[in-house]
PDB file of N, CA and C in Angstrom:
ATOM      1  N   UNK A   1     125.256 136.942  22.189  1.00  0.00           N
ATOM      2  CA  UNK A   1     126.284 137.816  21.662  1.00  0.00           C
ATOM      3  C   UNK A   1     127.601 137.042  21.602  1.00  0.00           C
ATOM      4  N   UNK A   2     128.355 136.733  20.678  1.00  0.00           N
ATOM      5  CA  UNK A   2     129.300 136.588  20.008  1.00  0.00           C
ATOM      6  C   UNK A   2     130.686 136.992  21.155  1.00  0.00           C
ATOM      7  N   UNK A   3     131.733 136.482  21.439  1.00  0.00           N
ATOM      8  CA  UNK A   3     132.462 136.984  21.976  1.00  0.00           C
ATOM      9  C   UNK A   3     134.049 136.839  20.755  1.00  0.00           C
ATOM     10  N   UNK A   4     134.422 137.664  20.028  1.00  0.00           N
ATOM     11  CA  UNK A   4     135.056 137.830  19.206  1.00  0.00           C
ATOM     12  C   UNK A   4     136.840 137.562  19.954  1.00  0.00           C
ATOM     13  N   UNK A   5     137.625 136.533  18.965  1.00  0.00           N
ATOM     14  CA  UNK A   5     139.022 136.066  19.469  1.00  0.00           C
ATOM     15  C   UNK A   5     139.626 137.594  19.005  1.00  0.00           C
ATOM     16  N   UNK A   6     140.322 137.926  19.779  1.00  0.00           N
ATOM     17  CA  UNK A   6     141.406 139.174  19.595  1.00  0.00           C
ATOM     18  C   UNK A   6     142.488 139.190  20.027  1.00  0.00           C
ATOM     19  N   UNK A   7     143.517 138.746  18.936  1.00  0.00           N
ATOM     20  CA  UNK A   7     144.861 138.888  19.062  1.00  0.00           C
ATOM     21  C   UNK A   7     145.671 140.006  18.708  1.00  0.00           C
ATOM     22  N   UNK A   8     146.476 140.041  19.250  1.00  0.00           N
ATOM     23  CA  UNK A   8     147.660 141.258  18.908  1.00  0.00           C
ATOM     24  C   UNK A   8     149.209 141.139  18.316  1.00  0.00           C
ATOM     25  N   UNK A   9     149.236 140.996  17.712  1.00  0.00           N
ATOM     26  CA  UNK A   9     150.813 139.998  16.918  1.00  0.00           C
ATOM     27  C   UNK A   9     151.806 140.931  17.411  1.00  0.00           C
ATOM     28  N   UNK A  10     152.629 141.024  17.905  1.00  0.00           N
ATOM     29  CA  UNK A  10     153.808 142.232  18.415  1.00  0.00           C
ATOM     30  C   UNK A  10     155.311 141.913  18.289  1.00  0.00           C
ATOM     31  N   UNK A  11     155.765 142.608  18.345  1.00  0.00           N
ATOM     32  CA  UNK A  11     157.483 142.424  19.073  1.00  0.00           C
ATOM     33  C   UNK A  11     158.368 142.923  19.999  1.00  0.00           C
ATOM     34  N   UNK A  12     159.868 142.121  20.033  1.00  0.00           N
ATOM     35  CA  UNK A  12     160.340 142.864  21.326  1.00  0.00           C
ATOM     36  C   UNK A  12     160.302 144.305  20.436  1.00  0.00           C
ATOM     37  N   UNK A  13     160.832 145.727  21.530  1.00  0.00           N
ATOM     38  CA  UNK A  13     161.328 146.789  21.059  1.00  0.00           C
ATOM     39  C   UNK A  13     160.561 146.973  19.972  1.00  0.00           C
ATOM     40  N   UNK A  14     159.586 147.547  20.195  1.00  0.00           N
ATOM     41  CA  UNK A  14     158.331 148.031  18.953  1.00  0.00           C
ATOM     42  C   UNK A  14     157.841 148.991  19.932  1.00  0.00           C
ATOM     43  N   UNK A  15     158.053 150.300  18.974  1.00  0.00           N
ATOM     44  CA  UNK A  15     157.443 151.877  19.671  1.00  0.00           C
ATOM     45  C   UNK A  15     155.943 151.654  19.373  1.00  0.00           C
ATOM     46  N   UNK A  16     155.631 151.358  17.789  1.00  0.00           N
ATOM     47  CA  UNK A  16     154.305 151.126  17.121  1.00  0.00           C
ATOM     48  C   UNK A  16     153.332 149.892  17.834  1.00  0.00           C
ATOM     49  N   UNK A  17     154.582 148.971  18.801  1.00  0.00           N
ATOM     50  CA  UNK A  17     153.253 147.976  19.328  1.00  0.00           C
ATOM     51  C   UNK A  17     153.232 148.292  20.707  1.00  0.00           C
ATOM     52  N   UNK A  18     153.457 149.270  21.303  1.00  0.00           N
ATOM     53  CA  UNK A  18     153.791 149.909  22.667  1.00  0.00           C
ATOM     54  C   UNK A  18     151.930 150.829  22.539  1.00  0.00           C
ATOM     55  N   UNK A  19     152.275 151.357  21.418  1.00  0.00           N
ATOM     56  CA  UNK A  19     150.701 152.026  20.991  1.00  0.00           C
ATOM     57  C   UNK A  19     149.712 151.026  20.730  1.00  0.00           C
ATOM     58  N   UNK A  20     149.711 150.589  19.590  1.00  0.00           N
ATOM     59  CA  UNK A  20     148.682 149.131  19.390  1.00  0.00           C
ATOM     60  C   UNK A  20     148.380 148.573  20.927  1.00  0.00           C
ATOM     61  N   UNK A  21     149.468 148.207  21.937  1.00  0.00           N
ATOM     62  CA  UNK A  21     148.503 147.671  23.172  1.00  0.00           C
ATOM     63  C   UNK A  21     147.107 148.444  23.946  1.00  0.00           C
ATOM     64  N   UNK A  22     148.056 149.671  23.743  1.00  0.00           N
ATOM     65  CA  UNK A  22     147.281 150.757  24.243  1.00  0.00           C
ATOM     66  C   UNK A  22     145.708 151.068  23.790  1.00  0.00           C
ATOM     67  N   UNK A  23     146.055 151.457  22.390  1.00  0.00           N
ATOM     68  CA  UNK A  23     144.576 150.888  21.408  1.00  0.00           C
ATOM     69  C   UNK A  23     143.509 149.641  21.341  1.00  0.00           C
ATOM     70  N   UNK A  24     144.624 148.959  21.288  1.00  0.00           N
ATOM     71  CA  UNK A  24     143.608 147.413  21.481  1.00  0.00           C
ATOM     72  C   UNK A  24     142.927 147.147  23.134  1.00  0.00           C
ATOM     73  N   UNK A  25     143.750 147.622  23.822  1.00  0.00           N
ATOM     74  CA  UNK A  25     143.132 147.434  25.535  1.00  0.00           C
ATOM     75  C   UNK A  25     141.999 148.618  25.480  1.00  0.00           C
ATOM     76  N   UNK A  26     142.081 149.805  24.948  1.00  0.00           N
ATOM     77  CA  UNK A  26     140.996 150.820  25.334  1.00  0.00           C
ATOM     78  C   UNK A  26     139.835 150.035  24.509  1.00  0.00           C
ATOM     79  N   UNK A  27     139.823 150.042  23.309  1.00  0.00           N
ATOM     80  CA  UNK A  27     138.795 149.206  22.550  1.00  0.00           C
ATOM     81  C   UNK A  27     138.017 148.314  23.016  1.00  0.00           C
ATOM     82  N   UNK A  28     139.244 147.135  23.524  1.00  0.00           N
ATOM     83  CA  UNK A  28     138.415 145.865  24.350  1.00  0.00           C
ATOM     84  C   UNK A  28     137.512 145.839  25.595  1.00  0.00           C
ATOM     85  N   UNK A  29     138.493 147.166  26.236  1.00  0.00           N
ATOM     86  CA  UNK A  29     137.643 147.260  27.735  1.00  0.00           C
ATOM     87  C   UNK A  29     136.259 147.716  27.295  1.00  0.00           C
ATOM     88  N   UNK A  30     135.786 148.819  26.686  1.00  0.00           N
ATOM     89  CA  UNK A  30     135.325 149.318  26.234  1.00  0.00           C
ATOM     90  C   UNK A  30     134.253 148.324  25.331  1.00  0.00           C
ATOM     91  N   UNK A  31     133.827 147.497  24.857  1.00  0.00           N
ATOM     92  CA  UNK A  31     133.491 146.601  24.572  1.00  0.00           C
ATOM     93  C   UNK A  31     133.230 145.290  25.520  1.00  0.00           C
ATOM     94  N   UNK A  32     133.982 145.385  26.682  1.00  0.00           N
ATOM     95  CA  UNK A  32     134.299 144.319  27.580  1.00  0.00           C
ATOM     96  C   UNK A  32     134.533 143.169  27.407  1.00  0.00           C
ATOM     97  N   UNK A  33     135.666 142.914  25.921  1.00  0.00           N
ATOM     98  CA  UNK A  33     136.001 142.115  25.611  1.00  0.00           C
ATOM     99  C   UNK A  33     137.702 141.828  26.397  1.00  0.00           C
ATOM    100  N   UNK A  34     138.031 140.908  26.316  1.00  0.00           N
ATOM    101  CA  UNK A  34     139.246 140.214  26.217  1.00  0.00           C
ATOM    102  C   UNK A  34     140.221 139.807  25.204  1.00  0.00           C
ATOM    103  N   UNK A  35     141.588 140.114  25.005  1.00  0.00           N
ATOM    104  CA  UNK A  35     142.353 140.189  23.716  1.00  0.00           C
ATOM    105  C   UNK A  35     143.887 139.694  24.629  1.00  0.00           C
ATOM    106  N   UNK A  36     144.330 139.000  23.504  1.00  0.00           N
ATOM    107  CA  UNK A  36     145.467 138.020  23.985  1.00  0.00           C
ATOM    108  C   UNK A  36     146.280 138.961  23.371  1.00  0.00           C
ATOM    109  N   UNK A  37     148.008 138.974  23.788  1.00  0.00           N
ATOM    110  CA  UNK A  37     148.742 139.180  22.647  1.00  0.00           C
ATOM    111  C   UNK A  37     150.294 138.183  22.222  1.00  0.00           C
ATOM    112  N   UNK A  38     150.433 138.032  21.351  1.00  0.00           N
ATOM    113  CA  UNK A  38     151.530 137.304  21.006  1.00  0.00           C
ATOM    114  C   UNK A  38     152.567 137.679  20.195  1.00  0.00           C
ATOM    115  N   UNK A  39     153.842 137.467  21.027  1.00  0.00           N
ATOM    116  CA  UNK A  39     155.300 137.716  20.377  1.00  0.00           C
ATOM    117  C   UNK A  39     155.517 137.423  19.290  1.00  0.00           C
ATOM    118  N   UNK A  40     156.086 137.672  18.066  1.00  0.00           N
ATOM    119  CA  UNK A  40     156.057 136.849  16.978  1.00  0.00           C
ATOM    120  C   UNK A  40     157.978 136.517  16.542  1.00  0.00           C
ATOM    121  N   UNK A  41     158.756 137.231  17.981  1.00  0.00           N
ATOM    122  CA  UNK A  41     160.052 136.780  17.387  1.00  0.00           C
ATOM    123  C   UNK A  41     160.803 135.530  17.872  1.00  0.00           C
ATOM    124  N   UNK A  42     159.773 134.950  18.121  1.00  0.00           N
ATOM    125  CA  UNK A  42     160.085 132.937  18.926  1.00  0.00           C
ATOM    126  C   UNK A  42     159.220 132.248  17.954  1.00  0.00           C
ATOM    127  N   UNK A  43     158.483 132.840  17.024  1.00  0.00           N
ATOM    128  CA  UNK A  43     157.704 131.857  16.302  1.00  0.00           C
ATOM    129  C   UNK A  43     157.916 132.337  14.659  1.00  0.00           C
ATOM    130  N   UNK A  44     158.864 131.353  13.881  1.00  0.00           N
ATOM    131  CA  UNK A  44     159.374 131.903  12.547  1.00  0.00           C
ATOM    132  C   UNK A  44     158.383 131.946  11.617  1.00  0.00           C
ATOM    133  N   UNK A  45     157.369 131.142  11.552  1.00  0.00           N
ATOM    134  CA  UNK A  45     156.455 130.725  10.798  1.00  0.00           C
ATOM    135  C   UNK A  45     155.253 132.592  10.686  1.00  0.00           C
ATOM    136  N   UNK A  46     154.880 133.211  11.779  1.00  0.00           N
ATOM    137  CA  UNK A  46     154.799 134.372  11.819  1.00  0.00           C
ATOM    138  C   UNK A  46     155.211 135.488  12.122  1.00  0.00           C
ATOM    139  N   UNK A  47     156.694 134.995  12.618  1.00  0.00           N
ATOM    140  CA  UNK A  47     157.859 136.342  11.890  1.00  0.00           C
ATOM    141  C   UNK A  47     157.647 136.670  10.553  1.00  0.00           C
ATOM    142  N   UNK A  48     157.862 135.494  10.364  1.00  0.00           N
ATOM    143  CA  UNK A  48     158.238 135.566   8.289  1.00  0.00           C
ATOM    144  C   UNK A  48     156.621 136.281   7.752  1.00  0.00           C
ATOM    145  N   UNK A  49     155.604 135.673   8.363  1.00  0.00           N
ATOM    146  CA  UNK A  49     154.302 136.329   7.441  1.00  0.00           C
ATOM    147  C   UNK A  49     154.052 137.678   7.744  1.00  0.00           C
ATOM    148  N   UNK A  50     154.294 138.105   8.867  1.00  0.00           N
ATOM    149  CA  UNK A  50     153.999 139.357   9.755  1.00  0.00           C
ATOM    150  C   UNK A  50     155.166 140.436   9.704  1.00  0.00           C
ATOM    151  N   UNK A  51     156.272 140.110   8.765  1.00  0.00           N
ATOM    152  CA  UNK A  51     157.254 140.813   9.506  1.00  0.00           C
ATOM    153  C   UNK A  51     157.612 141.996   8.724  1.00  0.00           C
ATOM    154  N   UNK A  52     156.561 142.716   8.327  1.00  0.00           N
ATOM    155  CA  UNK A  52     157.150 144.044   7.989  1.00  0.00           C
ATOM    156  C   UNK A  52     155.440 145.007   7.884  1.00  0.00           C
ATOM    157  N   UNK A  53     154.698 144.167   8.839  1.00  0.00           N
ATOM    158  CA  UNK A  53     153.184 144.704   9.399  1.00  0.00           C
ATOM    159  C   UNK A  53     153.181 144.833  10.882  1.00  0.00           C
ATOM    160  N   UNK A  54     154.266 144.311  11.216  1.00  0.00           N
ATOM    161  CA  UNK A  54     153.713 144.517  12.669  1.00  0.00           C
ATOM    162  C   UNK A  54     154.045 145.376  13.951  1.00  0.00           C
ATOM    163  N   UNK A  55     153.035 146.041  14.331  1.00  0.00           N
ATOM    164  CA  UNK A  55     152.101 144.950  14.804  1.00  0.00           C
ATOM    165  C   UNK A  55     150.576 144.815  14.142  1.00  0.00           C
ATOM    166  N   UNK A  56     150.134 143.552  14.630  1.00  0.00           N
ATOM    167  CA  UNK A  56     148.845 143.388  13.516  1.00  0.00           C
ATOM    168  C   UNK A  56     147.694 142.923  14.620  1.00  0.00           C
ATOM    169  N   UNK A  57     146.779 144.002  14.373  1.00  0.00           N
ATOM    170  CA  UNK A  57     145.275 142.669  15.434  1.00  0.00           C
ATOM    171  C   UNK A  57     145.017 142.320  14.416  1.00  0.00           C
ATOM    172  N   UNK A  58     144.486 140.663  15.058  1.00  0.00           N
ATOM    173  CA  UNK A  58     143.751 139.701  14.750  1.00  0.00           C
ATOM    174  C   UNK A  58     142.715 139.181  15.103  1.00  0.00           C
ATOM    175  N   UNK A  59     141.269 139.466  14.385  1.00  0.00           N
ATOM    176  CA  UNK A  59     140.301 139.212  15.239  1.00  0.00           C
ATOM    177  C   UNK A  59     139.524 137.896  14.507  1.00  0.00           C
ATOM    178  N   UNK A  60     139.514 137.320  15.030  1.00  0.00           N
ATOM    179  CA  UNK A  60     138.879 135.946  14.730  1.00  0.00           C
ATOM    180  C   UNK A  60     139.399 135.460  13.822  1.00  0.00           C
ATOM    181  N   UNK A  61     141.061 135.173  13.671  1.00  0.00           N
ATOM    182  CA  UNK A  61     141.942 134.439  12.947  1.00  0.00           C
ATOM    183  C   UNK A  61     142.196 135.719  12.113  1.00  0.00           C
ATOM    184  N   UNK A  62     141.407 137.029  11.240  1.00  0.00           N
ATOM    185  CA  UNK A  62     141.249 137.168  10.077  1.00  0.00           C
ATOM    186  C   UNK A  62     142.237 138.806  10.197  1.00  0.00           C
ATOM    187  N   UNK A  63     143.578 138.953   9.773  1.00  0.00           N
ATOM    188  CA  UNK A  63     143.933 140.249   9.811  1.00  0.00           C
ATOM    189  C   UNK A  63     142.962 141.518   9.418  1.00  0.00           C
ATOM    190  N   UNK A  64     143.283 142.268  10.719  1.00  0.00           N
ATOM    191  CA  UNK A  64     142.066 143.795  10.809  1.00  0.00           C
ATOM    192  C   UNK A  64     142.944 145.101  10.418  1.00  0.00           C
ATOM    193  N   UNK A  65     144.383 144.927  11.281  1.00  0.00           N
ATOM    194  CA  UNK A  65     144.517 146.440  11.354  1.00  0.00           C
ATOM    195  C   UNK A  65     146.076 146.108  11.514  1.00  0.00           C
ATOM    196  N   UNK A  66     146.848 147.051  10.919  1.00  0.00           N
ATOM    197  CA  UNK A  66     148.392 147.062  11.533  1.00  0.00           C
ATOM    198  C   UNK A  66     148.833 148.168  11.365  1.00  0.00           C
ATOM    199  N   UNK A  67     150.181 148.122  12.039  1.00  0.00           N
ATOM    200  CA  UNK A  67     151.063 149.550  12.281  1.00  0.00           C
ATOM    201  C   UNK A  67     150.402 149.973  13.104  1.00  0.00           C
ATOM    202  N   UNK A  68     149.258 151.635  12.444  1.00  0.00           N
ATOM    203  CA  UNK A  68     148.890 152.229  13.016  1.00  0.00           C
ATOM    204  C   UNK A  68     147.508 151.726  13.672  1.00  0.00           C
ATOM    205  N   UNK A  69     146.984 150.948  14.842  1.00  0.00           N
ATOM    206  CA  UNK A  69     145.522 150.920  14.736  1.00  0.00           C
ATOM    207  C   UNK A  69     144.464 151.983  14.836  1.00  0.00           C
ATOM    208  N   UNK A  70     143.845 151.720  14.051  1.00  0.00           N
ATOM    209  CA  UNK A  70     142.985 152.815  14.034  1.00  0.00           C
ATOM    210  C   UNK A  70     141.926 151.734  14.660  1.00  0.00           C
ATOM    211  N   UNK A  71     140.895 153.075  15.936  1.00  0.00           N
ATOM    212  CA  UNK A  71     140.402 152.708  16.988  1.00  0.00           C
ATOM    213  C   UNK A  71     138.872 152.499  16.337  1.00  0.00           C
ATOM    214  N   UNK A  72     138.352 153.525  15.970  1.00  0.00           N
ATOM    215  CA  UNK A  72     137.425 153.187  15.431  1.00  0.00           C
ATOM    216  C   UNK A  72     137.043 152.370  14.730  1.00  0.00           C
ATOM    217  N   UNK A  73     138.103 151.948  13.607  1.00  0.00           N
ATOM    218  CA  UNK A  73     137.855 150.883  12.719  1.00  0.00           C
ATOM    219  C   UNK A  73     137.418 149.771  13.441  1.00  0.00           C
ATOM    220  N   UNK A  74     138.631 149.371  14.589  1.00  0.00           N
ATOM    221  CA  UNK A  74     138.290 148.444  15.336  1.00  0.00           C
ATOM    222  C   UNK A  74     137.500 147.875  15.927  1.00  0.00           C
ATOM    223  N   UNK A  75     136.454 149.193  16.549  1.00  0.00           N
ATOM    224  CA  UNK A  75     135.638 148.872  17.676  1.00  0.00           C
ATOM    225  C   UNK A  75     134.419 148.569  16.688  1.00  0.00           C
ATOM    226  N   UNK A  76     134.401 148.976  15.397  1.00  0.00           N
ATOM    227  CA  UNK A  76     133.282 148.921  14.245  1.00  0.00           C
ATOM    228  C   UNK A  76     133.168 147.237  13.927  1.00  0.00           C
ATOM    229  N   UNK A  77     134.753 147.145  13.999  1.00  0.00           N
ATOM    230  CA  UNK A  77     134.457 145.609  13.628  1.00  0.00           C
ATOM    231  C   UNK A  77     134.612 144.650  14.584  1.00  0.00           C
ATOM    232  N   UNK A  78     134.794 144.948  15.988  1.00  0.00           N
ATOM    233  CA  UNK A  78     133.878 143.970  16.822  1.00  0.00           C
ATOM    234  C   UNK A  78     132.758 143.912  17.261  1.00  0.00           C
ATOM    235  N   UNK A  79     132.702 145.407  16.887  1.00  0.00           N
ATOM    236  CA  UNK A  79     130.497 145.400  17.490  1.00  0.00           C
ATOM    237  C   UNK A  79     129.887 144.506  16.096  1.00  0.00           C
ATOM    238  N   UNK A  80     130.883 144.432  15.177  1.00  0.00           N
ATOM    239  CA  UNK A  80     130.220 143.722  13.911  1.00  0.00           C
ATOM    240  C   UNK A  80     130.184 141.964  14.673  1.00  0.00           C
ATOM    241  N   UNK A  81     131.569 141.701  14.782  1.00  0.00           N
ATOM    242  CA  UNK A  81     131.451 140.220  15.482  1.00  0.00           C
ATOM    243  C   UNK A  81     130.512 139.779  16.229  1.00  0.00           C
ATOM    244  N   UNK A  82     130.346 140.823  17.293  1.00  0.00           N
ATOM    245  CA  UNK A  82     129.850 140.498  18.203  1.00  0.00           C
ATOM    246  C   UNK A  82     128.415 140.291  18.062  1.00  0.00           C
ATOM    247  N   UNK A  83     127.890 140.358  17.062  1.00  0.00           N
ATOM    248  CA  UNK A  83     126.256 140.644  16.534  1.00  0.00           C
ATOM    249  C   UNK A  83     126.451 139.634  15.789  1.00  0.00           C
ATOM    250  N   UNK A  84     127.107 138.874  15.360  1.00  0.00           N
ATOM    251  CA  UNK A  84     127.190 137.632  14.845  1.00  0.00           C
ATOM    252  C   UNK A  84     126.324 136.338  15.668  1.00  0.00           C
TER     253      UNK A  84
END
């Protein structure tokens, strides 16, 4: 089984990525995966690409979900990874 990379792109003072952690941690546990997350207002290169999506998971490099995550979607597409 596949253990799928899961990132979380965020910022300071974000109500919307205060939720997204929340979402992405129930998902992962739940899966018993592991998910990183990263600031994006020290790194310009994905300020500038990200910056009017975020917050955004990222699961195996490939944008999944932003703003709002939707949970299900999510967990659909790591049980997909993970069967990889």
């Amino acid at each position: 089984m596949a253990k799928p990379d899961v990132l979380l792109l965020t910022k300071a003072d974000c109500h919307l990525c205060m939720a997204a952690r929340d979402a992405v941690s129930r998902v992962s546990a739940g899966l018993g995966l592991e998910w990183r997350e990263q600031l994006v207002d020290n790194d310009p290169e994905l300020r500038e690409r990200y910056a009017e999506e975020i917050p955004v998971v990222l699961v195996d490099g490939i944008q999944r979900d932003f703003w709002k995550i939707d949970e299900a979607r999510l967990t659909r597409v790591l049980q997909q990874a993970m069967a990889k």
